[in-house]
N, C-alpha and C. Protein backbone atom coordinates (compact mmCIF):
# COMPACT_ATOMS: atom_id res chain seq x y z
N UNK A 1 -21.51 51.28 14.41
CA UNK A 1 -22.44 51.70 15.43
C UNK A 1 -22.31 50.84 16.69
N UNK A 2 -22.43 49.69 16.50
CA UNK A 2 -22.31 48.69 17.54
C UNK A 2 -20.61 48.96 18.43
N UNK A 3 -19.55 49.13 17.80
CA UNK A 3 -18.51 49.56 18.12
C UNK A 3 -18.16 50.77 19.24
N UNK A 4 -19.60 51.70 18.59
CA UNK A 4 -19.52 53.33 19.49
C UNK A 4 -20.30 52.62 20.73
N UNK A 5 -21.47 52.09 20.59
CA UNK A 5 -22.08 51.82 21.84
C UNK A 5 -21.15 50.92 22.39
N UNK A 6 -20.37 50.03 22.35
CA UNK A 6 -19.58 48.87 23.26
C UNK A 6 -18.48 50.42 24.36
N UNK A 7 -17.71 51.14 23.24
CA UNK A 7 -16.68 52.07 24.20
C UNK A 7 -17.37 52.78 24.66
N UNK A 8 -18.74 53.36 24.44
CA UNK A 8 -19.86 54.37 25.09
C UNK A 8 -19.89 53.56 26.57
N UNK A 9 -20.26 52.49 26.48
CA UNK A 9 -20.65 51.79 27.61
C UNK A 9 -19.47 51.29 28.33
N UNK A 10 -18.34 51.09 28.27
CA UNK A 10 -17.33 51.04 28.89
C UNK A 10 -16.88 52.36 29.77
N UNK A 11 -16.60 52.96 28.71
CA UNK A 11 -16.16 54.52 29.08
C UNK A 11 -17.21 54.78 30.50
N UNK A 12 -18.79 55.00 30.21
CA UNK A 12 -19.27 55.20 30.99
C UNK A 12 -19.19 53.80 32.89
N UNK A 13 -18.97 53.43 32.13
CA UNK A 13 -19.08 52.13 33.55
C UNK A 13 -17.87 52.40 33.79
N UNK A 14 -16.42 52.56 33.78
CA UNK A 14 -15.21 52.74 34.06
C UNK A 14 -15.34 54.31 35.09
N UNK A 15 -15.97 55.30 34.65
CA UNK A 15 -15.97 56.64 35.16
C UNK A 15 -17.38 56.56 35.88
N UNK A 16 -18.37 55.96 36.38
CA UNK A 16 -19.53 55.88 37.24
C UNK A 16 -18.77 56.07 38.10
N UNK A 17 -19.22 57.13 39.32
CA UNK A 17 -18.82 57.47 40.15
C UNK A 17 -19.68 56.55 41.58
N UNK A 18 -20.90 56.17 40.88
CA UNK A 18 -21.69 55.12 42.11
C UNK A 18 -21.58 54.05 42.19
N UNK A 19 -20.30 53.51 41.64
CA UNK A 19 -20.07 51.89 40.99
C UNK A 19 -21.25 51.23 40.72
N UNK A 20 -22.18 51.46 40.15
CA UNK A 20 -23.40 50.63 40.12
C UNK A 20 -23.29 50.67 38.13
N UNK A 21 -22.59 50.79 37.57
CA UNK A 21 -22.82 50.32 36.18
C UNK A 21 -21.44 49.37 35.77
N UNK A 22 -21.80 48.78 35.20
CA UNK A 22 -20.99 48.00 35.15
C UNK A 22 -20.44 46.56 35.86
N UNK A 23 -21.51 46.57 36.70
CA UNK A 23 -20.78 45.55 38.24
C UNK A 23 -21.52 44.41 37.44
N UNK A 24 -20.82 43.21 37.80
CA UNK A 24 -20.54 42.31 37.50
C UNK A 24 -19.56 41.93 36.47
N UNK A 25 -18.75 43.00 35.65
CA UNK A 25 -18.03 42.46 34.67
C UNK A 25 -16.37 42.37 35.41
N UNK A 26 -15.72 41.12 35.12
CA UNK A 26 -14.64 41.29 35.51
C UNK A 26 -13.80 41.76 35.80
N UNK A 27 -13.69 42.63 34.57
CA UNK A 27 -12.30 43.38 34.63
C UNK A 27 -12.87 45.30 35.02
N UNK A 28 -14.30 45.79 35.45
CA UNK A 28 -14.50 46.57 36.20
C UNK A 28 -14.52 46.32 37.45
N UNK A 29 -15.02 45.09 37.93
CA UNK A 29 -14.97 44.77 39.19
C UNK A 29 -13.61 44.53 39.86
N UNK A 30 -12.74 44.13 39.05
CA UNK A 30 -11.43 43.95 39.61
C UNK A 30 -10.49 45.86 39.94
N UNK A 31 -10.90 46.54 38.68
CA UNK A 31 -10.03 47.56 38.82
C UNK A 31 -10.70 48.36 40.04
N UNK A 32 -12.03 48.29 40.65
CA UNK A 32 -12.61 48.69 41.37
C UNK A 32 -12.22 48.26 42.71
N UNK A 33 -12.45 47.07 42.87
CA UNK A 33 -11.61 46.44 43.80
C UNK A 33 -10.00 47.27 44.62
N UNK A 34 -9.17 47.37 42.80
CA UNK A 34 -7.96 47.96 43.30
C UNK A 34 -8.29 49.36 43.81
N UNK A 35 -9.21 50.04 43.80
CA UNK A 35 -9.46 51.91 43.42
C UNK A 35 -8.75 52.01 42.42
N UNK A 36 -8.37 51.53 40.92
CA UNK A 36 -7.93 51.86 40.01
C UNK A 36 -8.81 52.28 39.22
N UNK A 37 -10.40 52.48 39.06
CA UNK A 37 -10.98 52.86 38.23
C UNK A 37 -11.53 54.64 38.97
N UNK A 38 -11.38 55.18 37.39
CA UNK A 38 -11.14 54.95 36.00
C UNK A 38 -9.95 55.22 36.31
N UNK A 39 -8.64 54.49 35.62
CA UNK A 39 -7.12 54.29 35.41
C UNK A 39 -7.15 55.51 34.51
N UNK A 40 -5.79 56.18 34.64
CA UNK A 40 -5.08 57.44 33.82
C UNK A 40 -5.27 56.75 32.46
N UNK A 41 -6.08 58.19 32.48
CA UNK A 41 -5.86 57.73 30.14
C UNK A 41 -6.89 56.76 29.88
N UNK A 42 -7.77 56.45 30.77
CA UNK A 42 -8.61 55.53 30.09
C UNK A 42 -9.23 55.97 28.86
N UNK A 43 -10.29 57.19 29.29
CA UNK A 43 -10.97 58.27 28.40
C UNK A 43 -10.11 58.87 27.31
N UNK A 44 -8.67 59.02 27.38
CA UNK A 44 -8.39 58.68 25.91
C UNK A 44 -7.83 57.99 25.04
N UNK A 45 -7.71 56.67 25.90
CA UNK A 45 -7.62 55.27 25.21
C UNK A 45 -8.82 55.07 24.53
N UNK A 46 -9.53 55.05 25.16
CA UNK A 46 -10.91 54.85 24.63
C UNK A 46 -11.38 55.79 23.27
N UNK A 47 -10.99 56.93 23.21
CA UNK A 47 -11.04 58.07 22.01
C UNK A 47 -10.09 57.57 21.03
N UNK A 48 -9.13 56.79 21.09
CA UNK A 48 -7.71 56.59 20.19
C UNK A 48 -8.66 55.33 19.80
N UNK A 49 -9.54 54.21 20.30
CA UNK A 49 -10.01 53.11 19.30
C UNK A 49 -11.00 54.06 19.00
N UNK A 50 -12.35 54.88 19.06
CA UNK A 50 -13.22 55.58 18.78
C UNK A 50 -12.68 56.19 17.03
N UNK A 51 -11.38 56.64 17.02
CA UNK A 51 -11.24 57.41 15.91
C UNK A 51 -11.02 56.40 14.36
N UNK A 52 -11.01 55.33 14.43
CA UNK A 52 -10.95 54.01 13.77
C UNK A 52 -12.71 53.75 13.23
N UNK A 53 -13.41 54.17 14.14
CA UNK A 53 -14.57 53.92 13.60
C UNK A 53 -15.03 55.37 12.46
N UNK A 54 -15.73 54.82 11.36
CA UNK A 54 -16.27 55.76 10.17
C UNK A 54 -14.66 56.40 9.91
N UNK A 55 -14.97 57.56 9.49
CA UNK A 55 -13.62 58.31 9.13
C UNK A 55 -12.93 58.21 10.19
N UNK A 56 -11.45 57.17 9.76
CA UNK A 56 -10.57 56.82 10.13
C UNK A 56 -9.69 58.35 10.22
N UNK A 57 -8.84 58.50 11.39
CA UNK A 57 -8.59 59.83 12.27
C UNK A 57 -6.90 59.08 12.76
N UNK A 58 -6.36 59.08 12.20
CA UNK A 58 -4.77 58.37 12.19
C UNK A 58 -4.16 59.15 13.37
N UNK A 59 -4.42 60.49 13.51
CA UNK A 59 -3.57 61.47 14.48
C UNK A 59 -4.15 60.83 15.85
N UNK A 60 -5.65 60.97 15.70
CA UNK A 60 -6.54 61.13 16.96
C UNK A 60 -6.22 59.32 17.79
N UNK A 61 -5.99 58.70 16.73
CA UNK A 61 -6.15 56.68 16.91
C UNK A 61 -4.44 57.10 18.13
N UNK A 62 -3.63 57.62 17.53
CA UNK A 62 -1.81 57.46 17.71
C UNK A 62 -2.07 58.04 19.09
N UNK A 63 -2.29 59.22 19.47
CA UNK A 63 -2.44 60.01 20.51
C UNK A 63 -3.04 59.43 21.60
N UNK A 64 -4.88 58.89 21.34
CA UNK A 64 -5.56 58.64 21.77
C UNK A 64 -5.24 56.68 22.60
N UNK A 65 -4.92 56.30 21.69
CA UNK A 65 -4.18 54.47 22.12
C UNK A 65 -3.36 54.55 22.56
N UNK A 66 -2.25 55.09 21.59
CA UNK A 66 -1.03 55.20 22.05
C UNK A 66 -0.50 55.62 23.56
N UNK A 67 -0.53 57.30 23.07
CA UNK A 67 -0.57 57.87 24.42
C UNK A 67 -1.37 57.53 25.80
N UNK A 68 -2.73 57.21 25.67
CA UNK A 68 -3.47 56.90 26.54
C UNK A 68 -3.40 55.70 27.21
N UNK A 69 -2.84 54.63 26.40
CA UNK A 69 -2.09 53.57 26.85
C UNK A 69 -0.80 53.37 27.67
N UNK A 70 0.02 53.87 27.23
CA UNK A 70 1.21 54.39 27.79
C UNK A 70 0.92 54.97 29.35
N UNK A 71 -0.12 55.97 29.09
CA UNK A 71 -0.33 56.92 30.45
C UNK A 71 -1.22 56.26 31.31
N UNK A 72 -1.58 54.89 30.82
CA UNK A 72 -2.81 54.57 32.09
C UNK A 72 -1.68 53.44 32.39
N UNK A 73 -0.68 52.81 31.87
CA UNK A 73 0.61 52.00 32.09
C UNK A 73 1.63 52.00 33.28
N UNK A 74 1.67 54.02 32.77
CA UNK A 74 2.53 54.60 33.39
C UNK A 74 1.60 54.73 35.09
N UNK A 75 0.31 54.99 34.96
CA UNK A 75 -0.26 55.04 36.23
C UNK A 75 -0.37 55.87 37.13
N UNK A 76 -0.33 57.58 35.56
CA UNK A 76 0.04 58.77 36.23
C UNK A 76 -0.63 59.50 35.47
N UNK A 77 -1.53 60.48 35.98
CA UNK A 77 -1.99 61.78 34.91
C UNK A 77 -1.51 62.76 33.90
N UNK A 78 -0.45 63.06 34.83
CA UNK A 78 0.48 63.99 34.10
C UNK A 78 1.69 62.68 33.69
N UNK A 79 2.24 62.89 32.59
CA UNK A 79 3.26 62.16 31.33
C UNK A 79 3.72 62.96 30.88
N UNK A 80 5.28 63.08 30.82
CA UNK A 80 5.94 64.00 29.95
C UNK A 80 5.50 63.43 28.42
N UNK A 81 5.80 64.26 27.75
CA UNK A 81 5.26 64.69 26.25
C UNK A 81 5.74 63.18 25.06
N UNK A 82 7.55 62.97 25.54
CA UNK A 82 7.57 62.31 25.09
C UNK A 82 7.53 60.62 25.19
N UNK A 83 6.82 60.56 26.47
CA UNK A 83 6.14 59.23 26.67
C UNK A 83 4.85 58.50 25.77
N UNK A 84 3.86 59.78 25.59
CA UNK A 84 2.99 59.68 24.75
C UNK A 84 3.46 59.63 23.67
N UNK A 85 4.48 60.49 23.07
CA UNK A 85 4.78 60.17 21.75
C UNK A 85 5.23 58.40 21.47
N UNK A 86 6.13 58.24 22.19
CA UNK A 86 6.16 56.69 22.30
C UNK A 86 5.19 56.14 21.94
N UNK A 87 4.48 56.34 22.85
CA UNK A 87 2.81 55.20 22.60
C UNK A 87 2.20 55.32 21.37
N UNK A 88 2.14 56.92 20.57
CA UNK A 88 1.37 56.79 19.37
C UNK A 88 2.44 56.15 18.15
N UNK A 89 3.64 56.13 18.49
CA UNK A 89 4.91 55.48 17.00
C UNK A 89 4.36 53.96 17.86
N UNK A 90 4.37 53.51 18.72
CA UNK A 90 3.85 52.09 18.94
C UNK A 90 2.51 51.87 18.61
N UNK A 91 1.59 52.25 18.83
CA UNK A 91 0.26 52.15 18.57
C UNK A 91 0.29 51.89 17.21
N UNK A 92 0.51 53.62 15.74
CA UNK A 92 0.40 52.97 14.53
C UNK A 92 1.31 52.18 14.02
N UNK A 93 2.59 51.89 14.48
CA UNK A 93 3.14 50.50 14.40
C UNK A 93 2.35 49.45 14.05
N UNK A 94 1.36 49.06 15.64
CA UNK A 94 0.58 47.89 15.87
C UNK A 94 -0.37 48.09 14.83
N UNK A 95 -0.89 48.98 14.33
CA UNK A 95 -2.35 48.62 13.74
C UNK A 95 -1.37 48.63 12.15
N UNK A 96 -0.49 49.10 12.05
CA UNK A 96 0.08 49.06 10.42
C UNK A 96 0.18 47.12 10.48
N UNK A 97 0.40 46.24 11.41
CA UNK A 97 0.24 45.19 11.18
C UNK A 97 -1.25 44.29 11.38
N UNK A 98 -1.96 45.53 11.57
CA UNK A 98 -3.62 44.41 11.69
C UNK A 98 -4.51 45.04 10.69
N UNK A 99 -3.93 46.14 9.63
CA UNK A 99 -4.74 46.92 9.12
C UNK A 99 -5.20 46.11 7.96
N UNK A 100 -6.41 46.20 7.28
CA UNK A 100 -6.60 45.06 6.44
C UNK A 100 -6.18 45.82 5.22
N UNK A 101 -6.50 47.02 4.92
CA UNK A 101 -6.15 48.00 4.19
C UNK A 101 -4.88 48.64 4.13
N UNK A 102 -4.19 48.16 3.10
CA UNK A 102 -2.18 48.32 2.92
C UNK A 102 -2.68 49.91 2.76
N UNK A 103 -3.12 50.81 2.22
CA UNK A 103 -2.90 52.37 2.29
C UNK A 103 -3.10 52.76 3.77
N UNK A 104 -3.98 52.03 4.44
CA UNK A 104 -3.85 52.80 6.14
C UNK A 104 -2.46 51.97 6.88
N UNK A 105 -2.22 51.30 6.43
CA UNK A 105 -0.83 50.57 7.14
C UNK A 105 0.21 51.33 6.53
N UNK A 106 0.51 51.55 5.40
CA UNK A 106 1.53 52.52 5.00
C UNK A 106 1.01 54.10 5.72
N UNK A 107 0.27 54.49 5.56
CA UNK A 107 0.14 56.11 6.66
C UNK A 107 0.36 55.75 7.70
N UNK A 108 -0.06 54.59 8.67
CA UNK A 108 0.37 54.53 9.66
C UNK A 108 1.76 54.83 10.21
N UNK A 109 2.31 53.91 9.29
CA UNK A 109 3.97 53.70 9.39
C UNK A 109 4.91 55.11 9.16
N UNK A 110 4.10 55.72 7.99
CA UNK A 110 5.01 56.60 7.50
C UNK A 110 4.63 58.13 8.61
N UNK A 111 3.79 57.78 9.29
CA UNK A 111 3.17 58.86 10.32
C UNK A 111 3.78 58.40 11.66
N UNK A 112 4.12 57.31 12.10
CA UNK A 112 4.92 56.27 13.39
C UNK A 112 6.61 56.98 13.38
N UNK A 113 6.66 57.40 12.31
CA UNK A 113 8.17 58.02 11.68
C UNK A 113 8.51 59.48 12.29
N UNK A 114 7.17 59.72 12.57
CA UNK A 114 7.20 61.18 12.79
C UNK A 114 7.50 61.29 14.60
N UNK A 115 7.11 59.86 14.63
CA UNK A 115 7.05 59.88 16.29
C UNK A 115 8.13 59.44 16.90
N UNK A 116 9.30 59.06 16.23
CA UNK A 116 10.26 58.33 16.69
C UNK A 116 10.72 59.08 17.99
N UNK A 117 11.38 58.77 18.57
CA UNK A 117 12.16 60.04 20.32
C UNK A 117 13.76 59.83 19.70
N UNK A 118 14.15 60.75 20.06
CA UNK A 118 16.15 60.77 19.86
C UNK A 118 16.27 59.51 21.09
N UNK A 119 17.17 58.81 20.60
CA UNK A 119 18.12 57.36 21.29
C UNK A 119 18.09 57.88 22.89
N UNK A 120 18.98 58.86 23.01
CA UNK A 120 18.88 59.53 24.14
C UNK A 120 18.26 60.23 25.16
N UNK A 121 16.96 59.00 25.55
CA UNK A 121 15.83 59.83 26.40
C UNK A 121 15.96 58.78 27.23
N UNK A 122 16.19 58.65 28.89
CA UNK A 122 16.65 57.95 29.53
C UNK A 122 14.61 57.78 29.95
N UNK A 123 14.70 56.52 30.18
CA UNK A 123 13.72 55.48 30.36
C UNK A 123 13.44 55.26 31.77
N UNK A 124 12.39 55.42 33.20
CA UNK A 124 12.50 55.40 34.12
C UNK A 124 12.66 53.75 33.94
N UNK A 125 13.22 53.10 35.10
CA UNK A 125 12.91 51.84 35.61
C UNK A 125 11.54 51.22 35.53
N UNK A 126 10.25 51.78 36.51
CA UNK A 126 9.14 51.47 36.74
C UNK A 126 8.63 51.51 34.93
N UNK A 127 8.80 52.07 34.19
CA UNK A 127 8.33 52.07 32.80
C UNK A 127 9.05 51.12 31.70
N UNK A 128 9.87 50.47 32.09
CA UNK A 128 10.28 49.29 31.21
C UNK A 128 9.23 48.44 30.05
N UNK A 129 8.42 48.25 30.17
CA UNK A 129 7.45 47.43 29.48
C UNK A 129 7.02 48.32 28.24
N UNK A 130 6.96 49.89 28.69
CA UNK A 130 6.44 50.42 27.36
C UNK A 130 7.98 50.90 26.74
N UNK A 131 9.25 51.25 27.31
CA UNK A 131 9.81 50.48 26.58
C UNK A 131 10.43 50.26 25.60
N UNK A 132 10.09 48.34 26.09
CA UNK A 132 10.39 47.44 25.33
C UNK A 132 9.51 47.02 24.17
N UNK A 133 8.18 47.81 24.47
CA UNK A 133 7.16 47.84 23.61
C UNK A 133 7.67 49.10 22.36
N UNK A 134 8.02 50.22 22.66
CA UNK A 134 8.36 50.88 21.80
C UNK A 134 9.44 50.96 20.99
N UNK A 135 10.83 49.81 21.96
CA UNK A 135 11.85 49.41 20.60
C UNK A 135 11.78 48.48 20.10
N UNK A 136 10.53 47.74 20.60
CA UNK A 136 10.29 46.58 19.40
C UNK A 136 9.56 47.65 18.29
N UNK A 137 8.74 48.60 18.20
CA UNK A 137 8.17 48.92 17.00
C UNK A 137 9.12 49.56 16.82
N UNK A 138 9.96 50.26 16.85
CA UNK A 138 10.73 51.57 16.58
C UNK A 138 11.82 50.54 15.45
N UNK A 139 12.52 49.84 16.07
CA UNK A 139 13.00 48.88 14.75
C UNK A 139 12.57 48.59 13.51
N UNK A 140 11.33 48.23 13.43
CA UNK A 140 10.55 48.34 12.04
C UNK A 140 10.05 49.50 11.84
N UNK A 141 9.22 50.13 12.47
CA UNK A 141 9.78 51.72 12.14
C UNK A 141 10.96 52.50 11.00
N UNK A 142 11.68 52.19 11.67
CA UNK A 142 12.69 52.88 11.00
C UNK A 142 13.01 52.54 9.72
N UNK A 143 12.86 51.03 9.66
CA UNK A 143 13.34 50.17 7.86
C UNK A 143 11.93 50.38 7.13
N UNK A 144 10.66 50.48 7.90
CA UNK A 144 9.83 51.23 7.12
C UNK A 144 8.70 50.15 6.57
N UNK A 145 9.29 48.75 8.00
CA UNK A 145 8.30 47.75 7.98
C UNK A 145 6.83 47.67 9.27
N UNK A 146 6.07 46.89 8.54
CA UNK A 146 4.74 46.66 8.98
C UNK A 146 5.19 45.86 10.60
N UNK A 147 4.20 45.82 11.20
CA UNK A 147 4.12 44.62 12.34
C UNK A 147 4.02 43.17 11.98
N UNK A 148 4.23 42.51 12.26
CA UNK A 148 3.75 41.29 11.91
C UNK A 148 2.37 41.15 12.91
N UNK A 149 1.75 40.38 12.13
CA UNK A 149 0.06 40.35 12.10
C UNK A 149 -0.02 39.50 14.08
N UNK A 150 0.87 39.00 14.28
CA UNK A 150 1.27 38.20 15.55
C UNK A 150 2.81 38.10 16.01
N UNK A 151 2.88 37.07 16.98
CA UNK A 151 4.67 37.05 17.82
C UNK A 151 5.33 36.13 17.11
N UNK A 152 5.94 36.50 16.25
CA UNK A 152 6.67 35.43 15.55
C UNK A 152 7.87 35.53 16.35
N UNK A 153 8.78 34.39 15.81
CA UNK A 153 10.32 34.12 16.18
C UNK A 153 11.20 35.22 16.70
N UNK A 154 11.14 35.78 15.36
CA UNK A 154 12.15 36.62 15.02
C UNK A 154 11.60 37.86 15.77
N UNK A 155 10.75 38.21 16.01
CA UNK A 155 9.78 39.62 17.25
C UNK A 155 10.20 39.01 18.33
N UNK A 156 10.15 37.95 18.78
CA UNK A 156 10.69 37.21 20.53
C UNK A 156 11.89 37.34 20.82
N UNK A 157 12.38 37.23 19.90
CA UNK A 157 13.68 37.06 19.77
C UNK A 157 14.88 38.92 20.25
N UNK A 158 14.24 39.34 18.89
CA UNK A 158 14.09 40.82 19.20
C UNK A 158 14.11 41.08 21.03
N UNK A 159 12.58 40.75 21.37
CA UNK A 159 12.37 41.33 22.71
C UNK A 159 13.08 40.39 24.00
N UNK A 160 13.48 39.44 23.46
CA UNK A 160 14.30 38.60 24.53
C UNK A 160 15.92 39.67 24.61
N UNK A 161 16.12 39.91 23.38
CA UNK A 161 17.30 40.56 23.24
C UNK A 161 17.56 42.26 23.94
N UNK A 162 16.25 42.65 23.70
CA UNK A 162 16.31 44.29 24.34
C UNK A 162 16.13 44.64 25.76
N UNK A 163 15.04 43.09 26.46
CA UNK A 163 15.09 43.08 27.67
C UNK A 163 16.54 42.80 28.39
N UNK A 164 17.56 41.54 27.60
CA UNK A 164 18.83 41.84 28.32
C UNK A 164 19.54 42.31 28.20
N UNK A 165 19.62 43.38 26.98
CA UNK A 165 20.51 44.82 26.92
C UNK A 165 20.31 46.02 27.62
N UNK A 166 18.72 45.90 27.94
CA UNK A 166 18.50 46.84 28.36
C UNK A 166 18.56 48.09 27.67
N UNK A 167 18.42 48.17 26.73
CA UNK A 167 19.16 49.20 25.41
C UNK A 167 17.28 49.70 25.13
């Protein structure tokens, strides 16, 4: 409950059209500042953590984080199709490594599978970050491993490596 009211009240202070809710918190006052509020995809970033609360909603979490993440990243309304897909094989990636519950980390993963993109989808420039975010999960992905719970070595290492391949 406490969870629905925190994104209730975000959601709503992010999309106030009179800037008067929300003011004083940092990070509204700053995106306001930029005219970035409400940023692309907020409203269904915000629906992708929403579906985590009570009956857990695996499709709605991937779409909703994922994608909505990706698209408020990207800094554009419209996203081709398979950008979002990106974001939701990254998204349940990420939570298959914070899930406390090994049966929602295995659906995650084995549902992240479904999202993979063919090798061959050329990557704009300005979108680099998601990425490098999505072949770091897409690697474990594929062998059919979890996230690690944090940035270990061997994940830095990884992303030190894909940023100078560029691959």
């Amino acid at each position: 409950m406490i969870g629905q009211m925190r994104l209730a009240w975000w959601h709503d202070a992010l999309t106030d059209d009179s800037g008067l809710k929300g003011r004083g918190e940092p990070v509204i006052d700053a995106l306001r500042g930029l005219n970035a509020a409400p940023p692309a995809g907020l409203a269904q970033w915000l629906d992708g953590w929403e579906a985590l609360i009570g009956e857990i909603d695996l499709p709605a979490y991937a779409q909703g984080r994922g994608g909505g993440l990706f698209r408020a990243l990207a800094g554009e309304d419209a996203i081709p199709h398979w950008l979002a897909q990106a974001g939701a094989a990254w998204a349940l990636w990420d939570l298959s490594g914070q899930a406390s519950d090994g049966d929602i980390a295995e659906k995650a993963i084995a549902m992240a599978r479904r999202h993979l993109l063919p090798a061959t989808i050329p990557w704009p420039g300005q979108w680099r970050p998601m990425r490098l975010a999505y072949q770091l999960a897409r690697h474990d992905i594929k062998r059919g491993r979890h996230a690690p719970p944090g940035l270990t070595p061997a994940l830095y290492m990884r992303l030190i490596r894909l940023a100078l391949l560029r691959r």
